[in-house]
PDB file of N, CA and C in Angstrom:
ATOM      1  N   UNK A   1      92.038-111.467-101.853  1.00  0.00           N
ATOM      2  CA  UNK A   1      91.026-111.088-102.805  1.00  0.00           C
ATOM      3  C   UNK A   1      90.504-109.692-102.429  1.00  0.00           C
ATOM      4  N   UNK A   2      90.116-108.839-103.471  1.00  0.00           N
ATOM      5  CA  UNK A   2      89.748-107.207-103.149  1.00  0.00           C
ATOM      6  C   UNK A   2      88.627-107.810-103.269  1.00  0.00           C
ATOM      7  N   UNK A   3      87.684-107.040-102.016  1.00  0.00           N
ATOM      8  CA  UNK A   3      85.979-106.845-101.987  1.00  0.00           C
ATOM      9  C   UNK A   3      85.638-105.195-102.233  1.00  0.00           C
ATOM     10  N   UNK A   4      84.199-105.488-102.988  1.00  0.00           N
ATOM     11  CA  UNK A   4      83.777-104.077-103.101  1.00  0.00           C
ATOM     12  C   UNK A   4      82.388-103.899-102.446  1.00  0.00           C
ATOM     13  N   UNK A   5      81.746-103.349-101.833  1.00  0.00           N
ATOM     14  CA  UNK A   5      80.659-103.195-100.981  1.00  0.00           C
ATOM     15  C   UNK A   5      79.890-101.820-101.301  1.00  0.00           C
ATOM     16  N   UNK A   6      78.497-101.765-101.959  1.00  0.00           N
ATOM     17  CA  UNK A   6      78.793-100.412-102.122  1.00  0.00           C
ATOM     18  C   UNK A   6      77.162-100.759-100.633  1.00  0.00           C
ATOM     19  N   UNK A   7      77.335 -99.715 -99.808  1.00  0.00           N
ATOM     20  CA  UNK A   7      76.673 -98.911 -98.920  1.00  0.00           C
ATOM     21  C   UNK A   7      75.591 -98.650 -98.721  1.00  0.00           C
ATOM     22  N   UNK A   8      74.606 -98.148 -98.036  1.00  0.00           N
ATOM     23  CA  UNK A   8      73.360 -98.382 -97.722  1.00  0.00           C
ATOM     24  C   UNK A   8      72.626 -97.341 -96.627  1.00  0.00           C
ATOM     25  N   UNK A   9      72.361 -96.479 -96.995  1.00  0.00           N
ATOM     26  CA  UNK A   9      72.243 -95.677 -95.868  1.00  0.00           C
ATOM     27  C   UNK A   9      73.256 -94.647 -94.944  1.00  0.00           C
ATOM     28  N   UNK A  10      74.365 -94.446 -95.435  1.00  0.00           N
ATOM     29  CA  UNK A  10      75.112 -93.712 -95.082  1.00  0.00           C
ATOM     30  C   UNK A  10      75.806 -92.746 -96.217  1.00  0.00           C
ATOM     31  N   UNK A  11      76.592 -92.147 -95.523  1.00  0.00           N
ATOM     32  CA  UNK A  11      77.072 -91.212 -96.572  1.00  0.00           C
ATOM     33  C   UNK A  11      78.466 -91.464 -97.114  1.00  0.00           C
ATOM     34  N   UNK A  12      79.194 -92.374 -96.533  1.00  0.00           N
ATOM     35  CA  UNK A  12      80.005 -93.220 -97.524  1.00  0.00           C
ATOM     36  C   UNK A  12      79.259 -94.085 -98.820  1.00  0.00           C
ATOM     37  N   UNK A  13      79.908 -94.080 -99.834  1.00  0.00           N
ATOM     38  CA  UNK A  13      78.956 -94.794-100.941  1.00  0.00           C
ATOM     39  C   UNK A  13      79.848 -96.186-101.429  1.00  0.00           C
ATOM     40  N   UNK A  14      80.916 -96.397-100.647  1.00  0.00           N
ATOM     41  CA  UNK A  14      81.285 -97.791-100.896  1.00  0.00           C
ATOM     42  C   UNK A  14      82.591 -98.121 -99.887  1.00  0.00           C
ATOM     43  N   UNK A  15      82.588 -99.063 -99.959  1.00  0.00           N
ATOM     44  CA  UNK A  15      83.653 -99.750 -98.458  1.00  0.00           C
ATOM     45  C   UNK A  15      84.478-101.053 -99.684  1.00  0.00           C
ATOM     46  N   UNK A  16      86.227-100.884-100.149  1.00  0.00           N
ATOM     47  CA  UNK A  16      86.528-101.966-100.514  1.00  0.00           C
ATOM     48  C   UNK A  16      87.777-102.276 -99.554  1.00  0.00           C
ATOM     49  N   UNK A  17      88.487-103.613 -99.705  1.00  0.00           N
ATOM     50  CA  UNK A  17      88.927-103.801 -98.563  1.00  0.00           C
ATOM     51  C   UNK A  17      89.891-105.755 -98.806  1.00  0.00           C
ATOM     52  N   UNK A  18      90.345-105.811 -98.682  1.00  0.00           N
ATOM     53  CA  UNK A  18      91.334-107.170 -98.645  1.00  0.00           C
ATOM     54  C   UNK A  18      90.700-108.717 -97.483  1.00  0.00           C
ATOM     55  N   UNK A  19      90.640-109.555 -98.687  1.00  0.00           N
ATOM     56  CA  UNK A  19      89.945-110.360 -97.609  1.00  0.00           C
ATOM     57  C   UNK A  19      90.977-112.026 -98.056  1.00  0.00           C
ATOM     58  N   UNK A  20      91.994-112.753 -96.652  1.00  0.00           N
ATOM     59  CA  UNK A  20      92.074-113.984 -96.960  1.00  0.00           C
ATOM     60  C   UNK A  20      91.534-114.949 -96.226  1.00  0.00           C
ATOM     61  N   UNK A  21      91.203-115.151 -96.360  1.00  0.00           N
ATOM     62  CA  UNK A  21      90.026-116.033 -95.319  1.00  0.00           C
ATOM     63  C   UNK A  21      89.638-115.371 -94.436  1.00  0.00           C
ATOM     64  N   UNK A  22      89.416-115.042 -93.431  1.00  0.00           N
ATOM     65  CA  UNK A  22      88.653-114.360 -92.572  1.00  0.00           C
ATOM     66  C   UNK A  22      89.479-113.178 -91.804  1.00  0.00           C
ATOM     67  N   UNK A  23      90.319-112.663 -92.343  1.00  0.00           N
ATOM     68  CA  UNK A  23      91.318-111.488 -92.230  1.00  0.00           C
ATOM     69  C   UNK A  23      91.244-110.431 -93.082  1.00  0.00           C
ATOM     70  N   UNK A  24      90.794-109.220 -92.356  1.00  0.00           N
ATOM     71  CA  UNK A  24      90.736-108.189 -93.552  1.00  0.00           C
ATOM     72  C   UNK A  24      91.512-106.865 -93.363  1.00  0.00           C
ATOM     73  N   UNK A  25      92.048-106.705 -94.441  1.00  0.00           N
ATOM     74  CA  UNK A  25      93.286-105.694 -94.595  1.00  0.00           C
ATOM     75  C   UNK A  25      93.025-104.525 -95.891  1.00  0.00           C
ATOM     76  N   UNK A  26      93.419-103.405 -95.924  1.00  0.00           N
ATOM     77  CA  UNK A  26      93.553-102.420 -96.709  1.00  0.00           C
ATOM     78  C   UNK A  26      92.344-102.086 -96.644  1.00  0.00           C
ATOM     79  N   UNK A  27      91.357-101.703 -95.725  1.00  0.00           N
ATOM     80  CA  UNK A  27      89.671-101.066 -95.688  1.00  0.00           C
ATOM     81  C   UNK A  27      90.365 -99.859 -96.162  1.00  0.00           C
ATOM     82  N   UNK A  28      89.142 -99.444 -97.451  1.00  0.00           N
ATOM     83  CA  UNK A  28      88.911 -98.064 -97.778  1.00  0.00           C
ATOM     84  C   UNK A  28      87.505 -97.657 -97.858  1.00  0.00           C
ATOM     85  N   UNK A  29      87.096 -96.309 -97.627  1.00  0.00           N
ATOM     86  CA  UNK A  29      86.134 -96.069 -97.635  1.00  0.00           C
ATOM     87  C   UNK A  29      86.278 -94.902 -99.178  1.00  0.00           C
ATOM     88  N   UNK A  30      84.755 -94.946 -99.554  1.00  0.00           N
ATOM     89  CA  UNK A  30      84.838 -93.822-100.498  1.00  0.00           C
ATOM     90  C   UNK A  30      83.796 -93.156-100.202  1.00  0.00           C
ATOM     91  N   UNK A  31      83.857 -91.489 -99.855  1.00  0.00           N
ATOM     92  CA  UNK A  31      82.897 -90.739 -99.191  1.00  0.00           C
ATOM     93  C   UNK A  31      83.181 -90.778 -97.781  1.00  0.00           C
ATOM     94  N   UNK A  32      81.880 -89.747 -96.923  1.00  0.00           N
ATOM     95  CA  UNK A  32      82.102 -90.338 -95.707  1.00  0.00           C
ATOM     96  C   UNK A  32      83.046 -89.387 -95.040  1.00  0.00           C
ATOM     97  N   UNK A  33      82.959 -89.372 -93.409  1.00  0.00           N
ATOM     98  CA  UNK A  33      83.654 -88.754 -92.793  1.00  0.00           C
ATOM     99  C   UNK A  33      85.350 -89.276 -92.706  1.00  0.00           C
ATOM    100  N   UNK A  34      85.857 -88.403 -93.495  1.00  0.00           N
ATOM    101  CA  UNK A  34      87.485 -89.035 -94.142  1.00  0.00           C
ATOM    102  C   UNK A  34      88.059 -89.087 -92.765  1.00  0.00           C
ATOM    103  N   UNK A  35      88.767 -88.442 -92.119  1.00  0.00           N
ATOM    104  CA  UNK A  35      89.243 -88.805 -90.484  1.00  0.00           C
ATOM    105  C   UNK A  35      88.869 -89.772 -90.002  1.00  0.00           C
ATOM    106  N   UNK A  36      87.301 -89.823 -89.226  1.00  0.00           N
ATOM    107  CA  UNK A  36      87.246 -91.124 -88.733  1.00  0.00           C
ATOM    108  C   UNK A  36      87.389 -92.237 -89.240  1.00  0.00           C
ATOM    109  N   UNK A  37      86.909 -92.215 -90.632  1.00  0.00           N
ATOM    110  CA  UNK A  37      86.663 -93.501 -91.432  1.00  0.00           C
ATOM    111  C   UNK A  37      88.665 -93.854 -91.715  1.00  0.00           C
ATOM    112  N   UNK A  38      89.406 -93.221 -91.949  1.00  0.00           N
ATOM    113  CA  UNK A  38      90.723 -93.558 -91.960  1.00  0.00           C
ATOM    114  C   UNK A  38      91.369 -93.867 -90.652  1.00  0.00           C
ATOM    115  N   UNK A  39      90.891 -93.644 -89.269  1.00  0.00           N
ATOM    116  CA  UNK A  39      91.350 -94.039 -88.268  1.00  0.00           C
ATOM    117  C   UNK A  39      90.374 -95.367 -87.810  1.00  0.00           C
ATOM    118  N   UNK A  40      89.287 -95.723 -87.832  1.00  0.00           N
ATOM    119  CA  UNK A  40      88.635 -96.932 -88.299  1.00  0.00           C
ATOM    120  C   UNK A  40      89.279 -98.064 -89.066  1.00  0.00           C
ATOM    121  N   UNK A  41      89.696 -97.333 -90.157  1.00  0.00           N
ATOM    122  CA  UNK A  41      90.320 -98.348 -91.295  1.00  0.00           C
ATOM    123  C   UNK A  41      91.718 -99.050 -90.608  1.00  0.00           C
ATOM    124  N   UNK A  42      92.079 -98.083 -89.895  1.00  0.00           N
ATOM    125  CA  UNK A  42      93.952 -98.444 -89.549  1.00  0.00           C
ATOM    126  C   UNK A  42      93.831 -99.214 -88.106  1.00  0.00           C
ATOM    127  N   UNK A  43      92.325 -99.020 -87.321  1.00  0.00           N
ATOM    128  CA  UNK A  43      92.246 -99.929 -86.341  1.00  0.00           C
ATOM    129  C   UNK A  43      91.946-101.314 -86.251  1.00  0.00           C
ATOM    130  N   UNK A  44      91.100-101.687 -87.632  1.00  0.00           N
ATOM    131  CA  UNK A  44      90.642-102.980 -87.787  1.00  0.00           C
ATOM    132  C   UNK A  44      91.354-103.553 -88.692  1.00  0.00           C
ATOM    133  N   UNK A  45      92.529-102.550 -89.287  1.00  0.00           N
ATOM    134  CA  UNK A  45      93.607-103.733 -90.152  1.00  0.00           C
ATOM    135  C   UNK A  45      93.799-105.244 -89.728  1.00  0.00           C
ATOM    136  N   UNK A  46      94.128-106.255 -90.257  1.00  0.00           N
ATOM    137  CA  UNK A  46      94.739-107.191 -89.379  1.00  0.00           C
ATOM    138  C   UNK A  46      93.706-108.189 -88.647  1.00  0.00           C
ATOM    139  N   UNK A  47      92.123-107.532 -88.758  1.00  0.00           N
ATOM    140  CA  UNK A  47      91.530-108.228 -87.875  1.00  0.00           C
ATOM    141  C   UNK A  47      90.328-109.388 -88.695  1.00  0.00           C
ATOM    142  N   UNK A  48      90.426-110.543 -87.456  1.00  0.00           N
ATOM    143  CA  UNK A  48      88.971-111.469 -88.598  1.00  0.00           C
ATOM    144  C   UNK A  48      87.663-110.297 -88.261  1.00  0.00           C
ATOM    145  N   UNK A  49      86.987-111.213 -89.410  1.00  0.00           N
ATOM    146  CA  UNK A  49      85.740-110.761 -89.579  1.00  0.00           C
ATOM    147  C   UNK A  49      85.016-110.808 -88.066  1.00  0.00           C
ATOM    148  N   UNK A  50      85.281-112.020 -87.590  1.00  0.00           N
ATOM    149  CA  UNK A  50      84.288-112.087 -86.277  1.00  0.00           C
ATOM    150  C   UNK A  50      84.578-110.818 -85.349  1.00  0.00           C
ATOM    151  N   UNK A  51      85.652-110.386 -85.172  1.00  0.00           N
ATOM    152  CA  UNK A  51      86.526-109.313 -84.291  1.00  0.00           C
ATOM    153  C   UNK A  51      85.746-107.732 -85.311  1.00  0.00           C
ATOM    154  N   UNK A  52      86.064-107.692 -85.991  1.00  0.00           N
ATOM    155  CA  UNK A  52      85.075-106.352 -86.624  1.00  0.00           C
ATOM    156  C   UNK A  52      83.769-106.717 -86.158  1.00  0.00           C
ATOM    157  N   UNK A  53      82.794-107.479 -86.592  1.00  0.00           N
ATOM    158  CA  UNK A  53      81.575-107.713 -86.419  1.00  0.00           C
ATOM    159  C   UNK A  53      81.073-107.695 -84.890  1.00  0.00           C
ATOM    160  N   UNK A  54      82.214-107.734 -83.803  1.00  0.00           N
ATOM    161  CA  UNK A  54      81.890-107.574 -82.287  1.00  0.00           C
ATOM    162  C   UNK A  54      81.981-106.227 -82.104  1.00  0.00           C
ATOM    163  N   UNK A  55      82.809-105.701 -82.915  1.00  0.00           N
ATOM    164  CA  UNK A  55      83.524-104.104 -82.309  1.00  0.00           C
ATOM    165  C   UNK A  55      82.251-102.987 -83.046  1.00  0.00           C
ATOM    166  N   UNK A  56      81.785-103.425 -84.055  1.00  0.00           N
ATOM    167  CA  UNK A  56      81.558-102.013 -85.186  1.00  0.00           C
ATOM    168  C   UNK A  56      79.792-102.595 -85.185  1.00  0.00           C
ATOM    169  N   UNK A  57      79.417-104.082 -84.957  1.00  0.00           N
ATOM    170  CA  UNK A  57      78.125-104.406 -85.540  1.00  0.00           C
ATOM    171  C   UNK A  57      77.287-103.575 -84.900  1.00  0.00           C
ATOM    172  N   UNK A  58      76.021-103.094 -85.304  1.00  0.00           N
ATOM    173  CA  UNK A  58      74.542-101.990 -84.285  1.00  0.00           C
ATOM    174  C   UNK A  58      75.483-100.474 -84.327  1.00  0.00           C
ATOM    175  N   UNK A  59      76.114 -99.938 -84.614  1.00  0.00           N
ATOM    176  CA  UNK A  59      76.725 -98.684 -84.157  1.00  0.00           C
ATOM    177  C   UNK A  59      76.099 -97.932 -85.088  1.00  0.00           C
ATOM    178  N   UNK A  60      75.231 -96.958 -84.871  1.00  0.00           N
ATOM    179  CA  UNK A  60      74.372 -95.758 -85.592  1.00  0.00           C
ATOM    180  C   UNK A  60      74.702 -94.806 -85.900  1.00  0.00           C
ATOM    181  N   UNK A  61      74.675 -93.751 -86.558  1.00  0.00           N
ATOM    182  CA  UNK A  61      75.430 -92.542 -86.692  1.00  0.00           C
ATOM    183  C   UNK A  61      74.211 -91.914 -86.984  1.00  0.00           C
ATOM    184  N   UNK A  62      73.710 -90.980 -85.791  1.00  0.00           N
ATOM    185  CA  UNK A  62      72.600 -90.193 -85.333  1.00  0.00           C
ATOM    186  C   UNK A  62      71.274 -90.865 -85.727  1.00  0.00           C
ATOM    187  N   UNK A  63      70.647 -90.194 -86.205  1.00  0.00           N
ATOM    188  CA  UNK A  63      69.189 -90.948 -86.614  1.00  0.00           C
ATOM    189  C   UNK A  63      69.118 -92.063 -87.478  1.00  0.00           C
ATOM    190  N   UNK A  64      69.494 -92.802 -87.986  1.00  0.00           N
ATOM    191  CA  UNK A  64      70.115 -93.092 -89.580  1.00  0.00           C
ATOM    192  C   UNK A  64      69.781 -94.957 -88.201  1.00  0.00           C
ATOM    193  N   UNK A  65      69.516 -95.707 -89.025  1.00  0.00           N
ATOM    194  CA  UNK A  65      69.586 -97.036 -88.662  1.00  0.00           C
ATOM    195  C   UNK A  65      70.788 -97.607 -88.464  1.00  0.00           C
ATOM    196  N   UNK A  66      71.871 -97.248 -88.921  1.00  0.00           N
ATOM    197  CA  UNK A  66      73.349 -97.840 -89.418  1.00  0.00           C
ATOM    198  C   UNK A  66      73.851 -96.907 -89.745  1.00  0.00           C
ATOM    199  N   UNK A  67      75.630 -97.034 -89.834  1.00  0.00           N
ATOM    200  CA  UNK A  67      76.392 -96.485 -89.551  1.00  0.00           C
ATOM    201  C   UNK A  67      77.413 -96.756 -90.770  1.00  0.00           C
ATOM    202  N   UNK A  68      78.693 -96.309 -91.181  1.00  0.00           N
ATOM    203  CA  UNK A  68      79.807 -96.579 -91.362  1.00  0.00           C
ATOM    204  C   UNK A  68      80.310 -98.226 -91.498  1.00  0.00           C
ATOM    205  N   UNK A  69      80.625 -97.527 -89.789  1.00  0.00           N
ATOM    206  CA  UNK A  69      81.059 -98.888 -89.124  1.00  0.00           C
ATOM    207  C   UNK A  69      80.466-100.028 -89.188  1.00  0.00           C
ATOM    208  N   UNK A  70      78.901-100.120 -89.088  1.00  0.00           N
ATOM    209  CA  UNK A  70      77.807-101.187 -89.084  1.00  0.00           C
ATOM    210  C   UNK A  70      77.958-101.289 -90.529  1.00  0.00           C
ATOM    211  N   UNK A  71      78.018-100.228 -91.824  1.00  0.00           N
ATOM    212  CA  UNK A  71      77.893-100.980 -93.126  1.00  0.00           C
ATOM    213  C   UNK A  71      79.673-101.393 -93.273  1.00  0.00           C
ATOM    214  N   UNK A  72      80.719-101.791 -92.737  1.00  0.00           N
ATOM    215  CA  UNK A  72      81.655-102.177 -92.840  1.00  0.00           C
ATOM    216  C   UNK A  72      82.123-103.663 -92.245  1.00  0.00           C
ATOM    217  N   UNK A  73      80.892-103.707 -90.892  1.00  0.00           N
ATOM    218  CA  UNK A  73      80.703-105.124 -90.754  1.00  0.00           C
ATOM    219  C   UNK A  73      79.768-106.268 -91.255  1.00  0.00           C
ATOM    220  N   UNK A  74      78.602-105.474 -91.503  1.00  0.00           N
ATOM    221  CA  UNK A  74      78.272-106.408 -92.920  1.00  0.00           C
ATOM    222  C   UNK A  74      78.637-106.844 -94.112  1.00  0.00           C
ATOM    223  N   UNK A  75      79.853-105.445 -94.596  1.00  0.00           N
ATOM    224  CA  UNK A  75      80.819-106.024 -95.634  1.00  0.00           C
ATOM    225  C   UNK A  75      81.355-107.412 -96.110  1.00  0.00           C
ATOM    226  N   UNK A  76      82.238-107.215 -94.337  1.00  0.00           N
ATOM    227  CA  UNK A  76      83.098-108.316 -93.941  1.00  0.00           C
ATOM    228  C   UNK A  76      82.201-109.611 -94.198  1.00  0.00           C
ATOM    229  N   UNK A  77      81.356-109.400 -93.445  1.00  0.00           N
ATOM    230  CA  UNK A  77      80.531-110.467 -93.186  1.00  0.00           C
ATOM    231  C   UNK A  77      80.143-111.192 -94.703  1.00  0.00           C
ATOM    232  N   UNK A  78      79.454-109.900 -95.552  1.00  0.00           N
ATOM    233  CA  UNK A  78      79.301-110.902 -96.775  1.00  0.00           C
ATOM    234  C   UNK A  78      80.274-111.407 -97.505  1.00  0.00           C
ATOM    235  N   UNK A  79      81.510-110.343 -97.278  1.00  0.00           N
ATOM    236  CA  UNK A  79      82.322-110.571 -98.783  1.00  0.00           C
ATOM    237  C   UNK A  79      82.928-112.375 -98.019  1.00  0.00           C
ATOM    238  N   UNK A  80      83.150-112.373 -96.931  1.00  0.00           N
ATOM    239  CA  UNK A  80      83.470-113.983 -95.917  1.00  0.00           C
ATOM    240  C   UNK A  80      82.756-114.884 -96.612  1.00  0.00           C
ATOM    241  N   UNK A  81      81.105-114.601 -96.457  1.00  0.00           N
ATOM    242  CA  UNK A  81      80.480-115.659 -96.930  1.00  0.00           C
ATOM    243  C   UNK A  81      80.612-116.026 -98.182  1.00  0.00           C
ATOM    244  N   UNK A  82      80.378-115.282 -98.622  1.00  0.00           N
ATOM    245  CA  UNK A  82      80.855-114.894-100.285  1.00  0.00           C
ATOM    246  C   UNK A  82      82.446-115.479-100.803  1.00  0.00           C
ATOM    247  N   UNK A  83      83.025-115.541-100.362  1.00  0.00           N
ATOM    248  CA  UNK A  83      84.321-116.338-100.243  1.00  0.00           C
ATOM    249  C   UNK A  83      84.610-118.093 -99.773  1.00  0.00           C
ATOM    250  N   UNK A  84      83.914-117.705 -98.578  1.00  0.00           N
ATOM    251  CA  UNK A  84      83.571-119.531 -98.521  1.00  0.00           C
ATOM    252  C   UNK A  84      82.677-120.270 -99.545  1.00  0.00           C
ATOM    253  N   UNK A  85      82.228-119.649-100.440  1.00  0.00           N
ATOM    254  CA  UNK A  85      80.842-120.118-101.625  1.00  0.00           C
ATOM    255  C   UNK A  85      82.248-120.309-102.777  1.00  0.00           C
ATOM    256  N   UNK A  86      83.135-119.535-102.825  1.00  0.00           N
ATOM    257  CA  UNK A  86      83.669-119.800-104.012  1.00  0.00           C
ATOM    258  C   UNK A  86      84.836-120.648-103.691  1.00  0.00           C
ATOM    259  N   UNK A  87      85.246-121.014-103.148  1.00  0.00           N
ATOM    260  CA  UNK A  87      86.181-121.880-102.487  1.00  0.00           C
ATOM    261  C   UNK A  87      85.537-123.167-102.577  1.00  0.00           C
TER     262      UNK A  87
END
């Protein structure tokens, strides 16, 4: 199933991304620092939600409360829950 996430405080303005049960594949970001956010994307291919949410959850990007990475593990996190509701 494609998830769409749009963002919160950062300068990416949306995170979509492949979810089958708790495995998420094809992260894209739209906006946002394109390099990191594409070497991000190609590291957490493949991985469950719980495994993003250890690696990326609290990570800040300078003053800013949250991050990228932090709005990419809340993604996970909802579009999961959000998936077990429709199931």
């Amino acid at each position: 199933m494609r998830y769409k996430y749009k963002t919160n405080g950062v300068c990416s303005i949306e995170i979509s991304f492949d979810i089958e049960e708790n495995v998420i594949t094809n992260v894209e970001f739209l906006g946002g620092c394109n390099g990191n956010l594409k070497a991000i994307s190609k590291l957490i291919d493949g991985q469950t939600v719980e495994y993003i949410e250890e690696k990326l959850s609290g990570n800040l990007c300078g003053r800013r409360n949250t991050s990228c990475a932090d709005q990419l593990a809340k993604a996970v996190r909802k579009a999961y829950e959000e998936s077990k509701i429709k199931s």
